[in-house]
Every structure is written in structure tokens, then in C-alpha cells.
Protein backbone atom coordinates (compact mmCIF):
# COMPACT_ATOMS: atom_id res chain seq x y z
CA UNK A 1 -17.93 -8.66 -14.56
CA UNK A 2 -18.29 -12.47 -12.70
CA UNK A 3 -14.93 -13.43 -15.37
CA UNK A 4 -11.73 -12.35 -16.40
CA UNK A 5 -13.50 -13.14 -20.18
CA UNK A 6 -15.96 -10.58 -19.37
CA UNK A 7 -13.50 -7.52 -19.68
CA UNK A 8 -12.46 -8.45 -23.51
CA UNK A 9 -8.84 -8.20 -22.63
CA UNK A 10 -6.49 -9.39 -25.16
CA UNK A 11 -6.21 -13.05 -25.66
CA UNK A 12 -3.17 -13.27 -24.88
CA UNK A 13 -3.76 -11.94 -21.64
CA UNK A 14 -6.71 -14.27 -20.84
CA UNK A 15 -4.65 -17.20 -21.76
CA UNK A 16 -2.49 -15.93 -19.09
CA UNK A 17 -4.85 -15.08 -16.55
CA UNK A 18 -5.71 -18.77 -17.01
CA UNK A 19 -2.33 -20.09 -16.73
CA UNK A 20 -1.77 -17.85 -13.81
CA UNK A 21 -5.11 -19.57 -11.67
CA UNK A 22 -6.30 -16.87 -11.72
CA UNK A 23 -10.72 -17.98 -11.54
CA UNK A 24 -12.77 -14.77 -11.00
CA UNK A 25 -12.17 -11.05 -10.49
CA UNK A 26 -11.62 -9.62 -7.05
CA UNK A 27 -14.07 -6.50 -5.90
CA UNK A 28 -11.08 -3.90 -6.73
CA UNK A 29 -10.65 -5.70 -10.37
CA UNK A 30 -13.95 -5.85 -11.39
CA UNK A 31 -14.73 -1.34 -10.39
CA UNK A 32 -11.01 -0.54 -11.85
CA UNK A 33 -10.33 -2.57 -14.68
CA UNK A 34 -12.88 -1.15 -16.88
CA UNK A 35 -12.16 2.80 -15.67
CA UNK A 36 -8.54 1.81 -16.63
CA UNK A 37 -9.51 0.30 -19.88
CA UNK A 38 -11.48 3.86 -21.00
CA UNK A 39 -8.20 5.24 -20.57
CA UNK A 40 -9.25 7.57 -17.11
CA UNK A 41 -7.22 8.35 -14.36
CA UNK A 42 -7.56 6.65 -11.26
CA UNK A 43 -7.57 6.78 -7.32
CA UNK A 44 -8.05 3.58 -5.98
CA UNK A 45 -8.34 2.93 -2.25
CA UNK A 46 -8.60 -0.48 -1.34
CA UNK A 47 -7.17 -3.44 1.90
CA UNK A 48 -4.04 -5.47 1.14
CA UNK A 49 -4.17 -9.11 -0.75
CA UNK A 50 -7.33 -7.91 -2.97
CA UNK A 51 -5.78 -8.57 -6.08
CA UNK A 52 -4.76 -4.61 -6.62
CA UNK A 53 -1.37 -4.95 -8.45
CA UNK A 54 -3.26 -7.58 -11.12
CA UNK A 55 -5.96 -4.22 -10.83
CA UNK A 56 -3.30 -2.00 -12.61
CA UNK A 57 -1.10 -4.21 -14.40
CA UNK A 58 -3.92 -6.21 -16.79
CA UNK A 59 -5.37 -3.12 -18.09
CA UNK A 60 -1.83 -1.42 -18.93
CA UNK A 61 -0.73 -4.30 -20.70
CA UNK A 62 -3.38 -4.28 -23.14
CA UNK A 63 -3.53 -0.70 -23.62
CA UNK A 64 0.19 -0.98 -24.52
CA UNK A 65 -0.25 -4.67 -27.10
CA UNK A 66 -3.49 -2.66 -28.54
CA UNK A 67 -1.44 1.14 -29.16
CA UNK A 68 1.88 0.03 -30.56
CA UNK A 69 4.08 2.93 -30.46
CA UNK A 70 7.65 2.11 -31.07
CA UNK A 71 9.34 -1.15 -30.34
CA UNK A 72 11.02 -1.78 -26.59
CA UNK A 73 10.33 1.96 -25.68
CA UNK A 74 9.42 2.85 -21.99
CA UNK A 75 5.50 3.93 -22.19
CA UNK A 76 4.72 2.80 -18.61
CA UNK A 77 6.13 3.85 -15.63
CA UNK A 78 4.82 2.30 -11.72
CA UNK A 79 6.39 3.83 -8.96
CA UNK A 80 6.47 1.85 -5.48
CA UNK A 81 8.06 3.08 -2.10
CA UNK A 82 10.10 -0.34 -1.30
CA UNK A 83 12.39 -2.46 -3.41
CA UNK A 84 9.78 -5.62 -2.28
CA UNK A 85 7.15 -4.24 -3.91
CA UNK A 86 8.75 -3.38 -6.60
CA UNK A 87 10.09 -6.76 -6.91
CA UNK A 88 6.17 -7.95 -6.89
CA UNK A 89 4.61 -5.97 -9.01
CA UNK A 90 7.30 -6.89 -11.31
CA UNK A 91 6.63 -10.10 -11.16
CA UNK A 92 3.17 -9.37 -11.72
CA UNK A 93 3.94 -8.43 -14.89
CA UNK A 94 6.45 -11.07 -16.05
CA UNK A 95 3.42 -13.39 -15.16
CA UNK A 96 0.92 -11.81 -17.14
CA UNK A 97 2.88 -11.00 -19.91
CA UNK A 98 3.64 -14.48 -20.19
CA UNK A 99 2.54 -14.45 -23.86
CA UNK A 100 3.40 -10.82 -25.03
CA UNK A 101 6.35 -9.26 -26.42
CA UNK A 102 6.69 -6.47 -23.36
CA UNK A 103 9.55 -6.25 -21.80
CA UNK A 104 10.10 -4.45 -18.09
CA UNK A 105 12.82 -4.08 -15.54
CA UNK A 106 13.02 -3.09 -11.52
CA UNK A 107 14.63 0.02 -10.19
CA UNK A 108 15.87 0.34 -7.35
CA UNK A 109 18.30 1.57 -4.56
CA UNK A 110 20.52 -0.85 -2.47
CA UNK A 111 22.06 -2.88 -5.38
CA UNK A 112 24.79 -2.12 -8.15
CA UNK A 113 23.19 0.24 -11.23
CA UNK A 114 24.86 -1.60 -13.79
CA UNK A 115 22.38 -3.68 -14.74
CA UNK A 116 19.53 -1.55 -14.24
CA UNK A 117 21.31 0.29 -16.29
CA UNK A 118 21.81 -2.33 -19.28
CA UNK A 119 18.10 -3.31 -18.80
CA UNK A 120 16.85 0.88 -19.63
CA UNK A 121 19.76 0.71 -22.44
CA UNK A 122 18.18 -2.33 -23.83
CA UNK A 123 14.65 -1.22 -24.14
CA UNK A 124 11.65 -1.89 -21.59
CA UNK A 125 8.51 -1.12 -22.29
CA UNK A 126 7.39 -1.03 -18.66
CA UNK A 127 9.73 0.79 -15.80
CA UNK A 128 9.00 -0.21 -11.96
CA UNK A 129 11.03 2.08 -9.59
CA UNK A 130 11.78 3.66 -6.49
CA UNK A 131 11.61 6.90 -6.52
CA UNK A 132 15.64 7.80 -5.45
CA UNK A 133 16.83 5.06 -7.84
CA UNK A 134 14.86 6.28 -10.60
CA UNK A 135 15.90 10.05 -10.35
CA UNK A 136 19.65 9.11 -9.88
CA UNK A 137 19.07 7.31 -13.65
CA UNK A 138 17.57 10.33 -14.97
CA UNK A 139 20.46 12.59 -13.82
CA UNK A 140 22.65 10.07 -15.41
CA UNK A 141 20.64 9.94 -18.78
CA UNK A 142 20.32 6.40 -18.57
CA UNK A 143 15.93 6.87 -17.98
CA UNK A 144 14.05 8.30 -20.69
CA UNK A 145 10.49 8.90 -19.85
CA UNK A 146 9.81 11.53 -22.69
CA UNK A 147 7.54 8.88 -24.17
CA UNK A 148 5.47 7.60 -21.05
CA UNK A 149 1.24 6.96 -21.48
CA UNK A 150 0.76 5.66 -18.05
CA UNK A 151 2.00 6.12 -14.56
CA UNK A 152 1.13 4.01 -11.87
CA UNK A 153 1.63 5.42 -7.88
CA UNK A 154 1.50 3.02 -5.76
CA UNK A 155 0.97 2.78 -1.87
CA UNK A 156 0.89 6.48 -2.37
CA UNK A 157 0.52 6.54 1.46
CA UNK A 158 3.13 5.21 2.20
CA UNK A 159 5.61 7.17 0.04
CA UNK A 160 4.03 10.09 1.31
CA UNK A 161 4.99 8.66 4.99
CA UNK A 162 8.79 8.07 4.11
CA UNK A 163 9.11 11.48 2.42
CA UNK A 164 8.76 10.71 -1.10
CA UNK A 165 6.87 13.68 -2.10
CA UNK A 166 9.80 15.52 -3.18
CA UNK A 167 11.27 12.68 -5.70
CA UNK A 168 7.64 12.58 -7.45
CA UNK A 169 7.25 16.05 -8.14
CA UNK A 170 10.71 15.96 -9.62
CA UNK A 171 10.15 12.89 -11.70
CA UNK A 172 6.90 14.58 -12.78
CA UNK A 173 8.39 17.16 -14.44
CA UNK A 174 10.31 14.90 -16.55
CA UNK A 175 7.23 12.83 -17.60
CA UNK A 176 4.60 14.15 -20.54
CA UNK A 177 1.41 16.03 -19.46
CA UNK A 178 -0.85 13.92 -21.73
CA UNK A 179 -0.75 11.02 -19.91
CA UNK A 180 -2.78 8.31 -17.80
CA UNK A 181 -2.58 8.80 -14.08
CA UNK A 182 -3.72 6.44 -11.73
CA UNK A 183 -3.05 5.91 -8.25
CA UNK A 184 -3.52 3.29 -5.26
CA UNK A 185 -3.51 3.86 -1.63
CA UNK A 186 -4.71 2.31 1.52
CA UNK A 187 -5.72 5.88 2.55
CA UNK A 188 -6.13 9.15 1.54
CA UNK A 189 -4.10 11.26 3.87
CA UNK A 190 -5.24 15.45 3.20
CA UNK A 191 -1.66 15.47 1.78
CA UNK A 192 -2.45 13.46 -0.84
CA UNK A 193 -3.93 16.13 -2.24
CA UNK A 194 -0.16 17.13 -3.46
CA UNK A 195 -0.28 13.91 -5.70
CA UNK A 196 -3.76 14.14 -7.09
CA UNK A 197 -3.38 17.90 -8.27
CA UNK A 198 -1.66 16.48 -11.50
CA UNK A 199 -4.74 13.86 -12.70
CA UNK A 200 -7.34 14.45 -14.73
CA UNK A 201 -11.02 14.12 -13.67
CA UNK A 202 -10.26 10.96 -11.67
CA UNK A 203 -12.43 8.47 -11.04
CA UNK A 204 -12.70 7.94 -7.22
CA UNK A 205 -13.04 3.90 -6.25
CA UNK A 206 -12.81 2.53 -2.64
CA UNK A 207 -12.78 -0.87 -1.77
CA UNK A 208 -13.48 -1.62 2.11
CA UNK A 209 -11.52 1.98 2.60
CA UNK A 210 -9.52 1.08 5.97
CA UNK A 211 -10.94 -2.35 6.49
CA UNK A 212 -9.44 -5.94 7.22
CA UNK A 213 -10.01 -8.66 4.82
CA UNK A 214 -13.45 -10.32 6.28
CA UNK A 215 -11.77 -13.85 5.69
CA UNK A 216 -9.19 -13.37 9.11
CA UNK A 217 -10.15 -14.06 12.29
CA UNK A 218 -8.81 -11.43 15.04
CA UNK A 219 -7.52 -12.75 18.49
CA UNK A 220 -5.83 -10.86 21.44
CA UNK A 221 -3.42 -12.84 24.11
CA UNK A 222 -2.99 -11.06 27.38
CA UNK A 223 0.38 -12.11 29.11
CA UNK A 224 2.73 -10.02 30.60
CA UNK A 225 5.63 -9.21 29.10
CA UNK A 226 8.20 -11.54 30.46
CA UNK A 227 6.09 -14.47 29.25
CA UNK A 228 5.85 -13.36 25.19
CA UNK A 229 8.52 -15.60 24.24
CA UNK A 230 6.98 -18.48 26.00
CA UNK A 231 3.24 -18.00 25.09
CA UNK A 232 4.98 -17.54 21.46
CA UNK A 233 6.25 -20.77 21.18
CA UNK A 234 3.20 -22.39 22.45
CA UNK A 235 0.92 -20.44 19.46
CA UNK A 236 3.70 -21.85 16.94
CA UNK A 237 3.18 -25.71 18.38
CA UNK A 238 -0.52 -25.62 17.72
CA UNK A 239 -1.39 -27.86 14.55
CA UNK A 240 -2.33 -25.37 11.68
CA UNK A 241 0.04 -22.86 11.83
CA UNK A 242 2.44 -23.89 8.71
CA UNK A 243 3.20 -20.52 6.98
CA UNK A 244 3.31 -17.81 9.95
CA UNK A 245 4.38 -14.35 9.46
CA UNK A 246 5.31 -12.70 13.04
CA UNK A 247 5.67 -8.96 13.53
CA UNK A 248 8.32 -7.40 15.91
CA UNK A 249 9.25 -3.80 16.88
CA UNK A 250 12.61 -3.25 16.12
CA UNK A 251 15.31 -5.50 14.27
CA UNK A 252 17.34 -6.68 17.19
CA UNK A 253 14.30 -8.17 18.49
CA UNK A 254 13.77 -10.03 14.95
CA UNK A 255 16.68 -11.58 14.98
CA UNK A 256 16.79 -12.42 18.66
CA UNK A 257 13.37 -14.09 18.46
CA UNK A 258 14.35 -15.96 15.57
CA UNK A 259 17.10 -17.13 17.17
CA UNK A 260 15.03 -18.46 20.31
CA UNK A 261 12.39 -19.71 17.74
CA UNK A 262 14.92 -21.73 15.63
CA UNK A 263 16.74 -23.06 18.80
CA UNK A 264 13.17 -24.95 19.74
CA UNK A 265 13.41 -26.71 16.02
CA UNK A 266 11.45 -25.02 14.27
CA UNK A 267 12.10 -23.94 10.11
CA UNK A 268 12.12 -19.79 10.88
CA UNK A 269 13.49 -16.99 8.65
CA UNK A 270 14.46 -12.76 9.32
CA UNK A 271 13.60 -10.24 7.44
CA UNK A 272 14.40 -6.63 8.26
CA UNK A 273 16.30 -3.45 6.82
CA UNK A 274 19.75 -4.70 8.46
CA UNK A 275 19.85 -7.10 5.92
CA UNK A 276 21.00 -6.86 2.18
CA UNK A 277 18.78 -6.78 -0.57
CA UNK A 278 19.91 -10.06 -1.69
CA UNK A 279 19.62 -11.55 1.88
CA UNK A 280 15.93 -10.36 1.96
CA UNK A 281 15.05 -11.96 -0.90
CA UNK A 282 16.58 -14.86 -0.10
CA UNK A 283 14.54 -15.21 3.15
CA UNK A 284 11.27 -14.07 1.22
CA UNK A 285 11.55 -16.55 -1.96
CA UNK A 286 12.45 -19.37 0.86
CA UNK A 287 9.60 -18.31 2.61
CA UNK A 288 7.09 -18.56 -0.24
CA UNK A 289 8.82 -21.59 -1.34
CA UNK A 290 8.00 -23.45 2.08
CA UNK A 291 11.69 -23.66 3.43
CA UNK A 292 10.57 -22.08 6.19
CA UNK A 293 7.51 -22.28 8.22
CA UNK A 294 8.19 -19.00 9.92
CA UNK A 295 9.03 -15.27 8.69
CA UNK A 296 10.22 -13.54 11.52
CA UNK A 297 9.92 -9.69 10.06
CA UNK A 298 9.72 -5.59 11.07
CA UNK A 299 6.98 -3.58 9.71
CA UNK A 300 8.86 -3.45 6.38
CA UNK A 301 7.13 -6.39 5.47
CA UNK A 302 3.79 -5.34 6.39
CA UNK A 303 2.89 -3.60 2.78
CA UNK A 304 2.99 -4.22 -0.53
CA UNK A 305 4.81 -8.03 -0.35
CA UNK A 306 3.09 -10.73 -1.93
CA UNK A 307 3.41 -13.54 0.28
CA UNK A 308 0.30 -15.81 -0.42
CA UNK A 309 -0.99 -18.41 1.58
CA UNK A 310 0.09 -17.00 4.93
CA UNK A 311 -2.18 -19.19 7.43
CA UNK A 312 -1.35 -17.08 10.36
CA UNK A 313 0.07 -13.52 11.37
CA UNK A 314 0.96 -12.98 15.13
CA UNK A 315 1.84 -9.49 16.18
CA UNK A 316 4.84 -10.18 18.81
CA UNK A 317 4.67 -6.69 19.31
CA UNK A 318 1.92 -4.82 19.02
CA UNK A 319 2.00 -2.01 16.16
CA UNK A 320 2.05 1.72 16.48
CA UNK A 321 -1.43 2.95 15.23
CA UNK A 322 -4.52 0.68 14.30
CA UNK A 323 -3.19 1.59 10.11
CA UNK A 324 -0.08 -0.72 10.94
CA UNK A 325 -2.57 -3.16 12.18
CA UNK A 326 -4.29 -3.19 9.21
CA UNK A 327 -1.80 -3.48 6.83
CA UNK A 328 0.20 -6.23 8.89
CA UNK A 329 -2.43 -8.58 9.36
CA UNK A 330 -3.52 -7.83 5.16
CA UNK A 331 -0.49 -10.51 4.57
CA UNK A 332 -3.11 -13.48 5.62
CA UNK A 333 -6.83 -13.86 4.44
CA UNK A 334 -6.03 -12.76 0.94
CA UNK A 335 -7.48 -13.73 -1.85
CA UNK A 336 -10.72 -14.59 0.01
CA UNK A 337 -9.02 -17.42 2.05
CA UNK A 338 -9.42 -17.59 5.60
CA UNK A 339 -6.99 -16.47 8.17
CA UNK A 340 -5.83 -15.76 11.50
CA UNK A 341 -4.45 -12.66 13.16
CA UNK A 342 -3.39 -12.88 16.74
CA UNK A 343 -1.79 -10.66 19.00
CA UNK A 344 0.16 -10.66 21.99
CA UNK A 345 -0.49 -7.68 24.49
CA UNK A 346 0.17 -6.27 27.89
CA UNK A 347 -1.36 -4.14 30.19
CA UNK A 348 0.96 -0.91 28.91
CA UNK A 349 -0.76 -1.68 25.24
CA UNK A 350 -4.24 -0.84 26.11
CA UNK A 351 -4.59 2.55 24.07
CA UNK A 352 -3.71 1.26 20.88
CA UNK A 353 -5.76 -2.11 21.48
CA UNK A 354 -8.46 0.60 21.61
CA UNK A 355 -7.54 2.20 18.69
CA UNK A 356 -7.42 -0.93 16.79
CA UNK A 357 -10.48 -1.92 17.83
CA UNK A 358 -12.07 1.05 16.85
CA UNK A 359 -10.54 1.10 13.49
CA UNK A 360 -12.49 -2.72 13.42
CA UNK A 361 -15.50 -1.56 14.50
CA UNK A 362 -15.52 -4.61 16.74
CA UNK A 363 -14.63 -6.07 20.34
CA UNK A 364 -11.45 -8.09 19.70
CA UNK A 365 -12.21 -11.18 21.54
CA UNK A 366 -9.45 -11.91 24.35
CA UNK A 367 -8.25 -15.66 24.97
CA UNK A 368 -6.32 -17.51 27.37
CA UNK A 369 -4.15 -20.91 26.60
CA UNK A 370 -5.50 -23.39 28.92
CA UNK A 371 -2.05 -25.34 28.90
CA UNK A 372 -0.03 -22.07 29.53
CA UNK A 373 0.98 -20.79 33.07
CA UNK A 374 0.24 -17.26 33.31
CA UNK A 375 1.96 -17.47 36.78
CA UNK A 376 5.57 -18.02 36.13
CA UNK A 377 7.22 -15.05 37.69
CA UNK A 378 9.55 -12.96 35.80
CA UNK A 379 13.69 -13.67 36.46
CA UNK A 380 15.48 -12.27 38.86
CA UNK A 381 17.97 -9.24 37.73
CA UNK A 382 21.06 -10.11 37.74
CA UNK A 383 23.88 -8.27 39.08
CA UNK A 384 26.59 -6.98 37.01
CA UNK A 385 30.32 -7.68 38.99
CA UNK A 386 32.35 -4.47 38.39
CA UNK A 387 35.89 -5.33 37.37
CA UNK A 388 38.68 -3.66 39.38
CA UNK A 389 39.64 -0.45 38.56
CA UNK A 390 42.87 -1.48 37.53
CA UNK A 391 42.41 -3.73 35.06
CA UNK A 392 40.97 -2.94 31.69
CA UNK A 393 38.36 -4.92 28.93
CA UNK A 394 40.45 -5.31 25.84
CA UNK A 395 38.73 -7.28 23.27
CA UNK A 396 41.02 -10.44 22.69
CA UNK A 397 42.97 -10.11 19.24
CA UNK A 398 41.11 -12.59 16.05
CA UNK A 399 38.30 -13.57 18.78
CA UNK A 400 34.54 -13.61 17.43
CA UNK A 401 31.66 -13.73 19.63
CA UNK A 402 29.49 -16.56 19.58
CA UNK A 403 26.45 -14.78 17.31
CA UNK A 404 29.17 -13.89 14.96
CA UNK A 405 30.27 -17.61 14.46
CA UNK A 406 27.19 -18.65 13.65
């Protein structure tokens, strides 16, 4: 399978495969495309950016164009764990079905129902959806998925992590038995085991099972931690880094380091759960768009989002467990192009360097900024004044604080 030609998809897929750029299967295309195609079910393990949403979403659309079965009903149903990937793998399919008559909508929690609601009422042939979203529509009769041939679970792991498992098993019960199952993960967790009970003879495909894409380049920058900020800064001057994606902790930090990294001039972006749904898309589409040169983000953009041509990802703070690793620095290198993946660390972030390395199978190499002072000593604390005990902090009356003006 060296072509897209080579699976005899419908023509009207090819000619969008072709409009779409798309030149050659990836690995995880080329194993799961024709499994999908015999109509078996599926578990799929494979790295972020390999191409697995275009996996999935080619061989459902011609098994739906090549079984009609009544017009604009829902026969395919993918369910994701976040609203952004959602959002991708619907547009996935808006891409591909460039040329077809399908129809499909998004599902999910965080913005008004009404016009998820009009889209099911309408008629979609493809549903994408959270799993809360999608059962509230159910109770409300609004989702009918008496007629569904495929489901699609994807980044099972993951919605096993945020507690999903109880949503599935209910939306299960609401789908038909004969049906085609498949399912993608980045691991296979032993309670995954809860998910797969309801496939058929699946066929079992892994793709560089817990393994970064071989096109990104791993460094590690010792520093301590009062000079992150600073040795930050210094990584963003260099002269190739024009679409970075930097990982912090927490949200407050987010939005305090973009702050500092917009004050030095340069084009930077949040993205966190603080923010509306329509505020994170914003950032994202501006992002992609080139607005901004920087995507200042929590781990909630470390799955699933389809952010190409990310030339650089730099951990500000280093990630839980070696799997976060993984899937954070899967945003650059995709699609076979090269990338690089740096990280910042400290002495107290030796365990899970370890770990990471381990998970790599490899010595992350260490560097040092020649230009940098390592020596600049941390500030002074500060002392705090205590007011008087007699007089009391009243916040003044229509006053804003300065981060609210802006």
C-alpha cells in the first residue's frame, strides 16, 4: 500500500485525498485501512501526528457512500474525550468528504445545545461527541443511534483517565449489537479491557506502541528554577523557532508566562480550561493560521489537537509521567517532518527525567546556552509591611486591577 490509489477507495475520496495533499499513506494507514475496509473491528495503538484520525475516517466514509441506507440518517458515531478533538476529527471529515453527500456535526459540552440540536434534527450521517454531551441528547430524544454501523473510540486512554467509562457503557446500550467497533489509543491500560469486552474478534495493530515520532530531536536545559523565564526567552530568540508550542503546569502559570513572553514582543497565544470554548478556538485557529508564533498551553493541548507544522515544543514545566511526555512533544515531528522537543529542568525533576528517559530508551542529551548566565542569583524576598491594626483593606468602589484592564 505505497498510495492512497492502492486501497480502491471511492473516487470521490481519492480526489479528495488529492486535494487535501495528502502524497502517501502513513504506517498506521497503510495496517488499518484495509482491516477497516473488511468491515473488522479494530484496536489501534499508535504515537500522535501519524495520520490516525485520516486512519478511521477514510475507510468509514466509503463504507457509508458504498451501503446507502437511508438518506441523512446517523450510521456513524466517533466518540472523543475533549471538545478539540472533536473539533479535529470533524474537520477531518468535512475535508474528506469534500466531494460526498455526508453530512456530520460536533457534540459537545461547554456551548449552547441549540444548535447541536438543529444539526441531529436535520439529519447527519456521521455524529462526533463527547461522551456527557452526547448522553444529555439522548435523554432529551434529540440523538438517535438505533441505526448506527460504526463506532469509533478514540484516545480511549484518555477517556478512561478522566472517568469516561461510565458514559460509554451507557451510550452502549443505546447503540445496536451488530455493529463495527474500532478503537484507538496511545496505550492499553488493563482497564481497557472494560471497552474491548463489547468488539468482535478484533484485530490488534500497534504502531511504535509508546514511542516518539523518530523525526524530533530531544534536548534537556538544566537551570535552576529562578532562571526558567530567562533561559525561556533566550530559546524563543534563536532563529528557527516560528511555530512553538510551550507546556506549563497549571493555568495561572500560562497566562503569566504569556504575559512575560508577549511583554518582550513577541506574537504569543493561551490556551487552557479557564478559557471559553470560543476563546480556545480562537487562540488555536490563530495559532494554525500564523497570528501567533507562540501557543502558550496546559496539558489539555497535549492530545488529540491537530496543530501541524509545530517547529518546536518546549516543556516549561516538566510533565508528570514520561506518557505526558510523549504525547506533548507528539504535537511537533508529525507527519514525518522534523522537530524539536526541549525541556527545561531542575535538580528537584530528576525522577521523572529518568522516567522519561527510560520510556525513550535513550540518554537525553543535556545542553548549556553559551550566551546565558547560569550565575545570576535568585531575588531577594521581599518583605510584606503589615498595615496597622486599625485600619482595614477595602477594595476601592468601580476600581479594576491592572490585569483586568487589559
Amino acid at each position: 500500500m505505497s498510495t492512497f490509489s492502492d486501497f480502491r477507495l471511492d473516487h470521490r475520496l481519492e480526489k479528495a485525498v488529492q486535494v487535501a495533499g495528502y502524497e502517501k499513506p502513513t504506517p498506521i494507514q497503510k495496517r488499518t485501512i484495509p482491516i477497516i475496509l473488511k468491515g473488522k473491528d479494530l484496536i489501534g495503538t499508535a504515537q500522535t501526528g501519524t495520520g490516525k484520525t485520516a486512519a478511521f475516517v477514510l475507510p468509514l466514509l466509503h463504507s457509508l457512500m458504498n451501503r446507502p441506507n437511508g438518506h441523512h440518517k446517523t450510521r456513524a458515531l466517533i466518540i472523543a474525550p475533549t471538545r478539540e478533538l472533536a473539533e479535529q476529527t470533524n474537520n477531518e471529515i468535512r475535508k474528506l468528504s469534500k466531494f460526498c453527500n455526508i453530512r456530520s456535526v460536533t457534540v459537545y459540552g461547554g456551548v449552547g445545545m441549540d444548535a447541536q440540536e438543529r444539526g441531529l434534527r436535520k439529519g447527519v450521517e456521521v455524529v462526533v461527541a463527547c461522551p456527557g454531551r452526547l448522553i444529555d441528547h439522548i435523554e432529551r430524544g434529540t440523538a438517535d443511534l438505533s441505526r448506527i454501523e460504526i463506532l469509533v473510540l478514540d484516545e480511549a486512554d484518555r477517556m478512561l483517565d478522566m472517568g469516561f467509562l461510565p458514559s460509554i457503557k451507557t451510550i452502549l446500550k443505546h447503540l445496536p449489537v451488530n455493529r463495527q467497533t474500532m478503537l484507538f489509543s496511545a496505550t492499553i491500560p488493563d482497564a481497557m479491557s472494560q471497552l474491548t469486552y463489547v468488539m468482535k474478534q478484533p484485530e490488534r495493530i500497534d504502531i511504535d506502541l509508546k514511542a516518539p515520532a523518530k523525526t524530533v530531536a530531544h534536548a534537556l536545559y538544566p537551570c535552576p528554577q529562578h532562571l526558567k523565564t530567562s533561559l525561556l526567552l533566550t530559546l524563543l530568540d534563536g532563529p528557527d523557532t516560528t511555530s512553538v508550542l510551550v507546556f506549563t503546569r497549571t493555568r495561572r502559570r500560562a497566562d503569566r508566562l504569556a504575559q512575560q513572553i508577549d511583554r518582550k514582543g513577541f506574537k504569543v497565544t493561551a490556551l487552557h480550561s479557564d478559557k471559553t470554548q470560543n476563546q480556545r478556538q480562537r487562540s488555536l485557529d490563530d495559532f494554525r493560521r500564523g497570528h501567533y508564533d507562540i501557543l502558550v498551553a496546559t496539558d489539555i493541548a497535549a492530545r488529540g489537537l491537530d496543530i501541524a507544522d509545530v517547529t518546536h515544543v518546549i516543556n516549561y514545566d516538566v510533565p508528570d509521567t514520561a506518557d505526558t511526555y510523549i504525547h506533548r512533544i507528539g504535537r511537533t515531528g508529525r507527519a514525518e517532518r522534523e522537530g524539536d522537543a526541549m525541556t527545561l529542568v531542575t535538580d528537584e525533576d530528576s525522577l521523572v527525567v529518568r522516567d522519561i528517559e527510560r520510556s525513550l530508551g535513550t540518554h537525553i542529551e543535556r545542553r548549556a546556552l553559551n550566551q546565558f548566565d547560569y550565575t545570576k542569583p535568585a531575588p531577594a524576598m521581599t518583605s510584606v509591611t503589615k498595615r496597622p491594626p486599625q485600619q482595614s483593606f477595602r477594595p476601592r468602589r468601580g476600581g479594576h486591577s491592572r490585569a483586568a484592564r487589559r
